[in-house]
C-alpha atoms as a PDB file:
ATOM      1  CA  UNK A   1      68.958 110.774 135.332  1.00  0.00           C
ATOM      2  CA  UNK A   2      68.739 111.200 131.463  1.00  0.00           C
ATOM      3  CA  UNK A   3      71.594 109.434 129.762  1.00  0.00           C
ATOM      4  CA  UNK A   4      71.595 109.896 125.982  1.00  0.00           C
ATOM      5  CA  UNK A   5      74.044 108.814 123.900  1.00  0.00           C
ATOM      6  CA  UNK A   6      77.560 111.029 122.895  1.00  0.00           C
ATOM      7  CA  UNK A   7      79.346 110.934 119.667  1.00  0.00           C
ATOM      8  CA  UNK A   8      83.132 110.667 119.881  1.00  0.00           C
ATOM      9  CA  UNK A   9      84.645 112.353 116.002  1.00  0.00           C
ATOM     10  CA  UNK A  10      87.643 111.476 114.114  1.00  0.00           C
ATOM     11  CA  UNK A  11      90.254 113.674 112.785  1.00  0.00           C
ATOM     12  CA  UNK A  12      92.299 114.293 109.837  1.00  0.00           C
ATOM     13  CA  UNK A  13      96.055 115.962 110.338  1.00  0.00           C
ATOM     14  CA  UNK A  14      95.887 118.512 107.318  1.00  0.00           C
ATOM     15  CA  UNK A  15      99.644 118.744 107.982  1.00  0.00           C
ATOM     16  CA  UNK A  16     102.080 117.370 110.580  1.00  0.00           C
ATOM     17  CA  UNK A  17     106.029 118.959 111.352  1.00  0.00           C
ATOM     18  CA  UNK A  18     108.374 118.099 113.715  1.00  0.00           C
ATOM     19  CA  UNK A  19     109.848 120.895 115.359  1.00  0.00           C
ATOM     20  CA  UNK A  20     111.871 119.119 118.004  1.00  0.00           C
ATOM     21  CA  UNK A  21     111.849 116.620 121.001  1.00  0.00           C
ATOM     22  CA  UNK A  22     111.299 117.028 124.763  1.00  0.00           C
ATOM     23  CA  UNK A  23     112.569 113.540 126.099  1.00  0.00           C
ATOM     24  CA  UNK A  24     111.012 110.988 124.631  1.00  0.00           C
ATOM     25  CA  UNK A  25     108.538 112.619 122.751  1.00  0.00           C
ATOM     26  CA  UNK A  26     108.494 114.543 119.734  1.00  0.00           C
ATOM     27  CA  UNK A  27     107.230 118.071 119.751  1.00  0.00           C
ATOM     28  CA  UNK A  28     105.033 119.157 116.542  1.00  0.00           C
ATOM     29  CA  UNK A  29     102.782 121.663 115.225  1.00  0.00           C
ATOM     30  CA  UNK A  30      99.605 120.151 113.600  1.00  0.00           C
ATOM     31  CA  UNK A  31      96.897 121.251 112.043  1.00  0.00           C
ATOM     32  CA  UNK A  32      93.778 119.131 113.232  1.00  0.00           C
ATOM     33  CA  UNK A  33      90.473 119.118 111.678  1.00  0.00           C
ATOM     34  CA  UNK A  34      87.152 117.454 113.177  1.00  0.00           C
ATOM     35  CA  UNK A  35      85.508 115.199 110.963  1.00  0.00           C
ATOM     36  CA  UNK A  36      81.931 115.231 111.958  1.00  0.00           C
ATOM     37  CA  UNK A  37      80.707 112.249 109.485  1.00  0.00           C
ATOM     38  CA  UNK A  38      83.472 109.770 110.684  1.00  0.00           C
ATOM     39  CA  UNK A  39      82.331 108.841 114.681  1.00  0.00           C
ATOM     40  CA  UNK A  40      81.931 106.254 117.236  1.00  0.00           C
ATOM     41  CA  UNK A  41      79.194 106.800 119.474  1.00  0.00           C
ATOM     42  CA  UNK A  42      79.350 106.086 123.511  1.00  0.00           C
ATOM     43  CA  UNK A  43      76.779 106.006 125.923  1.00  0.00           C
ATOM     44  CA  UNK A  44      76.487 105.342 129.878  1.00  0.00           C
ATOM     45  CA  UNK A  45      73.919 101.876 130.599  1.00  0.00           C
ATOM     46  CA  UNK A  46      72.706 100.644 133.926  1.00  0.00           C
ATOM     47  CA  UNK A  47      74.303  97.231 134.744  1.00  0.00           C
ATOM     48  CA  UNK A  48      73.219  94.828 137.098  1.00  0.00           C
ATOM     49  CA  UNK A  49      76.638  92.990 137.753  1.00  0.00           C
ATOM     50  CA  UNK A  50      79.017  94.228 140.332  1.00  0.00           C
ATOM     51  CA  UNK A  51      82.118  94.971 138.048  1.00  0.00           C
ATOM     52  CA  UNK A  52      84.166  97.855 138.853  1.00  0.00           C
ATOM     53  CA  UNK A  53      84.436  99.298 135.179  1.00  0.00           C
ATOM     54  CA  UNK A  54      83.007  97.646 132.199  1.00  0.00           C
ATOM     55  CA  UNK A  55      83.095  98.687 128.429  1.00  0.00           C
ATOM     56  CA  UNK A  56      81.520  96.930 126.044  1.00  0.00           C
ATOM     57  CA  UNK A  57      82.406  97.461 121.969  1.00  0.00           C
ATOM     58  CA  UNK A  58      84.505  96.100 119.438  1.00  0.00           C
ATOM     59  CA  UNK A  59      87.899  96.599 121.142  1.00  0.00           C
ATOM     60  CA  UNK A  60      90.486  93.952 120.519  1.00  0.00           C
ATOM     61  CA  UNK A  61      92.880  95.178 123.458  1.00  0.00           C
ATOM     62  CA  UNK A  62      92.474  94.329 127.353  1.00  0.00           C
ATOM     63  CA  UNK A  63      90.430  96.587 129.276  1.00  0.00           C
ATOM     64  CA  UNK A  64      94.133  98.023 130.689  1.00  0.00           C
ATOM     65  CA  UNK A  65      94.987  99.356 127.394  1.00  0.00           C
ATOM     66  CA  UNK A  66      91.603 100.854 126.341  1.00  0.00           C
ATOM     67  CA  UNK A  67      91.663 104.505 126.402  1.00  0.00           C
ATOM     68  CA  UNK A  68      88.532 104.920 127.743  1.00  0.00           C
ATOM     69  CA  UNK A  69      89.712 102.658 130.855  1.00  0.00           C
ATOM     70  CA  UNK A  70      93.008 104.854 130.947  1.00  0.00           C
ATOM     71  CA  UNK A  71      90.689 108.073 131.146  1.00  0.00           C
ATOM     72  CA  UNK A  72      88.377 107.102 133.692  1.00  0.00           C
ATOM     73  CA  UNK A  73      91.815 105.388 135.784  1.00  0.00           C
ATOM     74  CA  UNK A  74      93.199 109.456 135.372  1.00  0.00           C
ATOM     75  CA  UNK A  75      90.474 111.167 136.260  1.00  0.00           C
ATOM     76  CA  UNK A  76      90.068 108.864 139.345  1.00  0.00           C
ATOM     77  CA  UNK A  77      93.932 109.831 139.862  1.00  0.00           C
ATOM     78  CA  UNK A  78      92.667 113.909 139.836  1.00  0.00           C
ATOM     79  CA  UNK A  79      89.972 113.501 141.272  1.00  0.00           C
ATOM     80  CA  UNK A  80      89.289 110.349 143.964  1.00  0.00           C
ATOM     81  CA  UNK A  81      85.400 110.174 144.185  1.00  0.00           C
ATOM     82  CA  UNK A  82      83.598 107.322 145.585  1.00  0.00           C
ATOM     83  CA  UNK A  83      80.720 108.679 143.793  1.00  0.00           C
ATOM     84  CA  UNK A  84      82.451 107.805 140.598  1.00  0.00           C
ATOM     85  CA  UNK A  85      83.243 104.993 141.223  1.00  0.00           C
ATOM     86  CA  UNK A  86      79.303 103.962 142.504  1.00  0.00           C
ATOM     87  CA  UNK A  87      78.085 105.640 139.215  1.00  0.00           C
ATOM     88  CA  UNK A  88      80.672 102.439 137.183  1.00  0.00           C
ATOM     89  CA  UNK A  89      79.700 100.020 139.210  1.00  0.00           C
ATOM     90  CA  UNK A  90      75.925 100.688 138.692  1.00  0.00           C
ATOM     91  CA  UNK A  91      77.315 101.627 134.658  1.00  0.00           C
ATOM     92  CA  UNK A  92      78.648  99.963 131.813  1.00  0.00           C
ATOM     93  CA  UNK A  93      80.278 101.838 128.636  1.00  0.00           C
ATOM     94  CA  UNK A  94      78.891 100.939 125.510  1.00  0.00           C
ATOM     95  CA  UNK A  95      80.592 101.797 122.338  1.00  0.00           C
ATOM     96  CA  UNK A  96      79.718 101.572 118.697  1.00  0.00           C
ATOM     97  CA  UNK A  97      82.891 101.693 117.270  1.00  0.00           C
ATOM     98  CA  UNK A  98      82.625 103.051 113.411  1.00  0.00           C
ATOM     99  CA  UNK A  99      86.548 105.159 113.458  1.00  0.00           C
ATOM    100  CA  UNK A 100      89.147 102.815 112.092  1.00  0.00           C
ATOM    101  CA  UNK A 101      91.776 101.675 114.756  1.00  0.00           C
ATOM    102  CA  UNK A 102      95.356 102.599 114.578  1.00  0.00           C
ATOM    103  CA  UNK A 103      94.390 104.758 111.411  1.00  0.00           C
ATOM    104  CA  UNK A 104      95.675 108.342 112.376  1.00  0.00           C
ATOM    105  CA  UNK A 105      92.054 109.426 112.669  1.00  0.00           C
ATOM    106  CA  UNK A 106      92.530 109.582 116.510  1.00  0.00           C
ATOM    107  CA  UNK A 107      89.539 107.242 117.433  1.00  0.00           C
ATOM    108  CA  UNK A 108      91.173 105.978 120.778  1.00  0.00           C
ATOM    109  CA  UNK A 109      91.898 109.645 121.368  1.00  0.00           C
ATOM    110  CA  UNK A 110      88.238 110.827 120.783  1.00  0.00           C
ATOM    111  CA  UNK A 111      87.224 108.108 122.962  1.00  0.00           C
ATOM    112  CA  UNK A 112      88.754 109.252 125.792  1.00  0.00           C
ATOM    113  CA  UNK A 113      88.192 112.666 125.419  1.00  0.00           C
ATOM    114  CA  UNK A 114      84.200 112.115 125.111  1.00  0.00           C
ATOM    115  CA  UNK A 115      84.202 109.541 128.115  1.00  0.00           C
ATOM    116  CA  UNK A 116      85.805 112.900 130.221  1.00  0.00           C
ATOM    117  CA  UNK A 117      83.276 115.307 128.355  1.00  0.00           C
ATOM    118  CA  UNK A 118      80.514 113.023 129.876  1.00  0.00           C
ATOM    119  CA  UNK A 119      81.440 112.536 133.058  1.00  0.00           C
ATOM    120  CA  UNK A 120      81.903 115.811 133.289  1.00  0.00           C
ATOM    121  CA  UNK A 121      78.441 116.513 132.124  1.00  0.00           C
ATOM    122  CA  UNK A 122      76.364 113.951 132.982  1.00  0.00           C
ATOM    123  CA  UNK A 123      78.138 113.501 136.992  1.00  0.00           C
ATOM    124  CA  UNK A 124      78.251 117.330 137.280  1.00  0.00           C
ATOM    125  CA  UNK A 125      82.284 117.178 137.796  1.00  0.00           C
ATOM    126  CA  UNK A 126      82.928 120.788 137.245  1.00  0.00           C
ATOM    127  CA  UNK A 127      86.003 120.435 135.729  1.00  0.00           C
ATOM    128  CA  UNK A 128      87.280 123.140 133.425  1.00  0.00           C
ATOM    129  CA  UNK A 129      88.447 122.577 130.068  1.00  0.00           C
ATOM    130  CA  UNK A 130      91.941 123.560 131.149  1.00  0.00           C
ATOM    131  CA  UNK A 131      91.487 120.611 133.937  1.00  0.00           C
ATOM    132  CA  UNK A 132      89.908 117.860 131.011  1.00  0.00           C
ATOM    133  CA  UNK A 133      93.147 118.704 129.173  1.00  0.00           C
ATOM    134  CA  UNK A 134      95.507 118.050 132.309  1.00  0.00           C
ATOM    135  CA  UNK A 135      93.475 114.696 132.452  1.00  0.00           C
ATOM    136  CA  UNK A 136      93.133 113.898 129.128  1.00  0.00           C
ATOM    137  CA  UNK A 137      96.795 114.712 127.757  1.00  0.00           C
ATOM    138  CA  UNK A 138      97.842 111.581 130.346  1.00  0.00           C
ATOM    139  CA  UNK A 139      95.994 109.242 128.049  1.00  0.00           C
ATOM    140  CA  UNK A 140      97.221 110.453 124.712  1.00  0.00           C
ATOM    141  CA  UNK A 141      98.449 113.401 123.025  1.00  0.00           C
ATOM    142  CA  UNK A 142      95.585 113.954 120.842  1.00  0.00           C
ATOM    143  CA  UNK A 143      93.229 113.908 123.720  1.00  0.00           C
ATOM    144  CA  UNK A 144      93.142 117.729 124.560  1.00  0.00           C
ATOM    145  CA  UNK A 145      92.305 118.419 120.639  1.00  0.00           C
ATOM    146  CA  UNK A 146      89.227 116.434 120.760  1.00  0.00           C
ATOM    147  CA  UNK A 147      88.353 117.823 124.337  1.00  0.00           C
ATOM    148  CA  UNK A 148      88.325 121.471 123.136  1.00  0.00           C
ATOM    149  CA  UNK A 149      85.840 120.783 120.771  1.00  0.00           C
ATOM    150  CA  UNK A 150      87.339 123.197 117.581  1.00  0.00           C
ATOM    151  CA  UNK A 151      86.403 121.753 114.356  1.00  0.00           C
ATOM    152  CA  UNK A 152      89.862 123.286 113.565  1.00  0.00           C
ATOM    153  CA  UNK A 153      93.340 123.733 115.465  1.00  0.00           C
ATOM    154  CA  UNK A 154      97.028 124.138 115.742  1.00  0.00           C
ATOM    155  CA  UNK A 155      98.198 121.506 117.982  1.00  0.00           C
ATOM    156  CA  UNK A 156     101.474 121.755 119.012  1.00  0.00           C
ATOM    157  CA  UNK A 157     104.158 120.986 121.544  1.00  0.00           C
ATOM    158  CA  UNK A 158     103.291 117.470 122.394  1.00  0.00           C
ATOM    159  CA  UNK A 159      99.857 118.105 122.069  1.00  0.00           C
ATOM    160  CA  UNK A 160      99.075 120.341 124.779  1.00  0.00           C
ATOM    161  CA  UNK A 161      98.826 123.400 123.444  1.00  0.00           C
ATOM    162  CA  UNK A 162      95.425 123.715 121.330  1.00  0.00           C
ATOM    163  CA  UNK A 163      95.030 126.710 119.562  1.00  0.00           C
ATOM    164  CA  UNK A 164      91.637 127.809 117.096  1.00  0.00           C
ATOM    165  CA  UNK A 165      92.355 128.096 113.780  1.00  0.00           C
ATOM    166  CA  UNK A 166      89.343 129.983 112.117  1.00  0.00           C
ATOM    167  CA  UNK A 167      88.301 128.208 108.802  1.00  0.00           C
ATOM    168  CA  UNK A 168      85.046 126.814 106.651  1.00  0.00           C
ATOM    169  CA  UNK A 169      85.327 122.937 107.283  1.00  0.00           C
ATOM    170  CA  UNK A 170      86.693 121.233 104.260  1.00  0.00           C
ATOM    171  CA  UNK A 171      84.661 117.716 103.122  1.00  0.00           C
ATOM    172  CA  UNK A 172      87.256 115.720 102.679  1.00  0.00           C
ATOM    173  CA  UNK A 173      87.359 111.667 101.858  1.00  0.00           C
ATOM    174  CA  UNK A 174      88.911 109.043 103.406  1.00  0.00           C
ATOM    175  CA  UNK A 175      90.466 106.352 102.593  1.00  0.00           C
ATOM    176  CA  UNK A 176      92.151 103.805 105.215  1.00  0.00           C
ATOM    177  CA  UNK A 177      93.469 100.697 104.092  1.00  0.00           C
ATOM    178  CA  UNK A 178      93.774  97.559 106.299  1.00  0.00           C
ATOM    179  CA  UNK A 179      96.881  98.316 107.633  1.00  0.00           C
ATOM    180  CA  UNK A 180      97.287  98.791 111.557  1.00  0.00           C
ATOM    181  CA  UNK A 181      99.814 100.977 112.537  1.00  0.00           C
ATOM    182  CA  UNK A 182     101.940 101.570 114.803  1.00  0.00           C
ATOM    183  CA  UNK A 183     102.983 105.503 116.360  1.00  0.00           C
ATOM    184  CA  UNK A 184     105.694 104.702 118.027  1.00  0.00           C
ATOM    185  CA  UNK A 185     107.431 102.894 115.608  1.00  0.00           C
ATOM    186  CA  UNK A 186     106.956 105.410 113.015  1.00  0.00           C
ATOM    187  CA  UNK A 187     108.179 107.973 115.097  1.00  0.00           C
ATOM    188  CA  UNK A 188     111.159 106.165 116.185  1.00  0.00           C
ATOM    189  CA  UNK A 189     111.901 105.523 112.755  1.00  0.00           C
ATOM    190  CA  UNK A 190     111.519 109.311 111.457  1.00  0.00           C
ATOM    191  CA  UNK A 191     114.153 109.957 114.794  1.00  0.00           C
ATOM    192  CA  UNK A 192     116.725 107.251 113.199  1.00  0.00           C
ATOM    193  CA  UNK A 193     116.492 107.718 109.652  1.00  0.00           C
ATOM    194  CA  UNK A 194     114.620 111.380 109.018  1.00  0.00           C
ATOM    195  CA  UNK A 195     115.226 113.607 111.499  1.00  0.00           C
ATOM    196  CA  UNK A 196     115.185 117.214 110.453  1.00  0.00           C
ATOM    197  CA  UNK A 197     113.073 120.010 112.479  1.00  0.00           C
ATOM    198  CA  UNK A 198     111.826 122.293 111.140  1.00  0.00           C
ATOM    199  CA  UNK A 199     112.201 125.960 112.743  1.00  0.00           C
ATOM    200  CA  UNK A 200     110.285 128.121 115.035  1.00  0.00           C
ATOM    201  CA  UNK A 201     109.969 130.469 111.877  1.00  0.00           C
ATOM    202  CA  UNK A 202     108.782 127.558 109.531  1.00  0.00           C
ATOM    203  CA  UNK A 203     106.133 126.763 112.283  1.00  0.00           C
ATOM    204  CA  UNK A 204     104.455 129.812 112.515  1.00  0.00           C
ATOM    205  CA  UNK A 205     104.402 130.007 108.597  1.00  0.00           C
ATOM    206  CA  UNK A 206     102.532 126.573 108.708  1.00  0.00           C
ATOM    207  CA  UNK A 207     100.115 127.426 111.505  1.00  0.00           C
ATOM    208  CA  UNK A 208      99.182 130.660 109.696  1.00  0.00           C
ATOM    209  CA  UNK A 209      98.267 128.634 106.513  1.00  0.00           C
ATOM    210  CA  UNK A 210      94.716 127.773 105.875  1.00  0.00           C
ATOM    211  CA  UNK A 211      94.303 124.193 105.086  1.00  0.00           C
ATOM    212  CA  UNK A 212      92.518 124.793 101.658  1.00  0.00           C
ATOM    213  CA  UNK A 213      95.797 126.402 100.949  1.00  0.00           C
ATOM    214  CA  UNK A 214      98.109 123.898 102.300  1.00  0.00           C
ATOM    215  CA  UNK A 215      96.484 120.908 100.228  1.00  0.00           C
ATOM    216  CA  UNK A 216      96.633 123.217  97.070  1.00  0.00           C
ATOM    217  CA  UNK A 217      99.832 123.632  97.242  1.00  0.00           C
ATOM    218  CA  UNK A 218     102.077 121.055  98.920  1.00  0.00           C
ATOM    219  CA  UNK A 219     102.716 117.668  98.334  1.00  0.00           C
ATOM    220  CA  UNK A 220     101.944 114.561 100.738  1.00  0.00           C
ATOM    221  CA  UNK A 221     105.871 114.006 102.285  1.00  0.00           C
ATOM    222  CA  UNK A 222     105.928 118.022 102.474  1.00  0.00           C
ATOM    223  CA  UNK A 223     103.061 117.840 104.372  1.00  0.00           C
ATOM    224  CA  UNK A 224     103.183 115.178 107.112  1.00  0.00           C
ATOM    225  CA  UNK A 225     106.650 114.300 108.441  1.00  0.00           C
ATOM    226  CA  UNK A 226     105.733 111.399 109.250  1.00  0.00           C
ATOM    227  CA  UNK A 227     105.038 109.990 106.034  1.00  0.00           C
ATOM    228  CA  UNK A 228     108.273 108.473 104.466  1.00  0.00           C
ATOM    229  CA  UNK A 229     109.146 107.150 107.789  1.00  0.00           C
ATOM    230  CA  UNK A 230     105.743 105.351 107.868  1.00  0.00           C
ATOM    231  CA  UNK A 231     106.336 103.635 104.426  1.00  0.00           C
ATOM    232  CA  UNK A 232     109.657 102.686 105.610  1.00  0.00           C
ATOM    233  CA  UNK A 233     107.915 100.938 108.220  1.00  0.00           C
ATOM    234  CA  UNK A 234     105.361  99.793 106.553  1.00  0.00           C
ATOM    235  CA  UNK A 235     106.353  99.087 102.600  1.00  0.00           C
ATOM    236  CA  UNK A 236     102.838  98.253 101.629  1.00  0.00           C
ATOM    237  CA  UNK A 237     101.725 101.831 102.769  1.00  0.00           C
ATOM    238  CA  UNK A 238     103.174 103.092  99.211  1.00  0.00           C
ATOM    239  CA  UNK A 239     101.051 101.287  97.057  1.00  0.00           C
ATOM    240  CA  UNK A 240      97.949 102.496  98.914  1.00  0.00           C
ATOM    241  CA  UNK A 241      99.471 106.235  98.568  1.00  0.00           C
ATOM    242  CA  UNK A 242      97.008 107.392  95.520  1.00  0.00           C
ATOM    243  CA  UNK A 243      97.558 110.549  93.603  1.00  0.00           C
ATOM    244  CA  UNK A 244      96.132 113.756  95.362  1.00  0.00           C
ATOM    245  CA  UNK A 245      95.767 112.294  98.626  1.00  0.00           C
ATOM    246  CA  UNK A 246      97.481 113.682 101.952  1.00  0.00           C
ATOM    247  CA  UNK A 247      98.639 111.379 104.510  1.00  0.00           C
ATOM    248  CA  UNK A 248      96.811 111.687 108.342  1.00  0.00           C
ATOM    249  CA  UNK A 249      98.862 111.437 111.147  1.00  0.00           C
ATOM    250  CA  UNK A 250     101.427 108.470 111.616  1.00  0.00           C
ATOM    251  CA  UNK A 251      98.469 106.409 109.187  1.00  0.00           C
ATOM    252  CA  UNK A 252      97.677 104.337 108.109  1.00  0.00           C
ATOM    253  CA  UNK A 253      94.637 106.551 106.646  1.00  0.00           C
ATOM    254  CA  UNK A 254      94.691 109.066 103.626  1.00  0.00           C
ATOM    255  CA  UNK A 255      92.500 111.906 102.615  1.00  0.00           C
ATOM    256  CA  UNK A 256      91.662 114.524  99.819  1.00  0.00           C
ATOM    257  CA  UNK A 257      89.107 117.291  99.329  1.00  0.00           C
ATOM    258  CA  UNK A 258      86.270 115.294  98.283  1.00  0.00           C
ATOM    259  CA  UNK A 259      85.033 116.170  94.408  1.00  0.00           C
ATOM    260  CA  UNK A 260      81.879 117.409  94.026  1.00  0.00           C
ATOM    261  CA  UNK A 261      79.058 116.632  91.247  1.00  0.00           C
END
């Protein structure tokens, strides 16, 4: 068996609204673009230890809270194979980790997602993309995104509806200051202090919006919701907010249309 190695891309939120909550979670619609020059890189090893499931990489978190750990823990939920679980203990993941953590580039995310792409690949799973998202959407809500494989989508509900959005890639640069941040806390703090949904109506105006158009023409808090509620929660996040730069995600990352020349 050929193993070669798979590259696991980051993503930029070209604009982020809230248009309501189901439970706990916030529902959105989100326009997510691949960034194909921002990516870790993962790639199945032979071990000769006995360990159940081993990852090597520059992760600071236990092996519990590692994405790629959650993933493979799912898809052994979906789908119980003993084969799998032979194929880890004979395997160790090994990442090279380039995607900034807790950065609203989705790195954990696109992790997780490429782990399922190659077990699906390389182990012959079978399992359909509508499947992968099932799987994947129980690790994170970004996960199906990255698992469809668009280099541009609407993402909405809480992330399981992934929609194509044709469009020429935009190079954009990216700044992402050393600030780790926290989702749920920004979210909880847009729910306290800046909740306002925006309507079905709105939503469909924003999904129909090319992304060239959307950074020409809107501002950073008009275009991420999440925004103000992140530099409440994080002060120093406004003096790292730079003129004609758009905010990704819940941050702490920013981007622009990169200049040419």
């Amino acid at each position: 068996m050929t193993l070669h190695p798979f590259t696991a891309v980051a993503k930029v939120n070209i604009f982020l609204k809230v248009t309501g909550t189901r439970g706990a979670y916030h529902e959105i619609i989100s326009r997510f673009m691949r960034i194909n020059t921002l990516y870790d890189t993962l790639i199945f090893e032979p071990k000769t230890n006995t360990t159940p499931f081993e990852i090597h990489g520059n992760f600071t978190c236990k092996l519990e809270e590692n994405t790629i750990y959650k993933a493979y823990s799912a898809l052994m939920q979906q789908r119980p194979s003993t084969y799998l679980q032979d194929f880890f203990t004979a395997h160790r993941i090994v990442v090279d980790k380039r995607i900034p953590a807790c950065a609203g580039l989705g790195g954990g995310s696109s992790d997780a997602a490429t782990f399922l792409l190659m077990c699906n690949e390389i182990l012959q799973l079978n399992l359909c993309k509508e499947e992968l998202y099932t799987i994947g959407l129980g690790v994170g809500s970004d996960v199906p995104f990255f698992i469809s494989e668009y280099a541009s989508a609407n993402v909405s509900g809480i992330g399981d509806i992934v929609v194509p959005y044709e469009e020429t890639p935009l190079h954009l640069e990216i700044v992402t200051p050393d600030i780790e941040i926290s989702t749920p806390r920004v979210y909880e703090t847009y729910r306290n202090h800046f909740f306002h949904p925006i309507t079905t109506m709105e939503a469909e105006q924003w999904a129909q919006r090319s992304s060239k158009e959307t950074l020409e023409h809107c501002t950073i808090s008009e275009a991420n919701d999440l925004f103000l509620p992140a530099c409440q929660a994080y002060p120093s996040l406004k003096i790292e907010a730079k003129s004609s730069y758009f905010f990704s995600g819940s941050g702490s990352s920013f981007f622009k249309v990169a200049d040419h020349g």
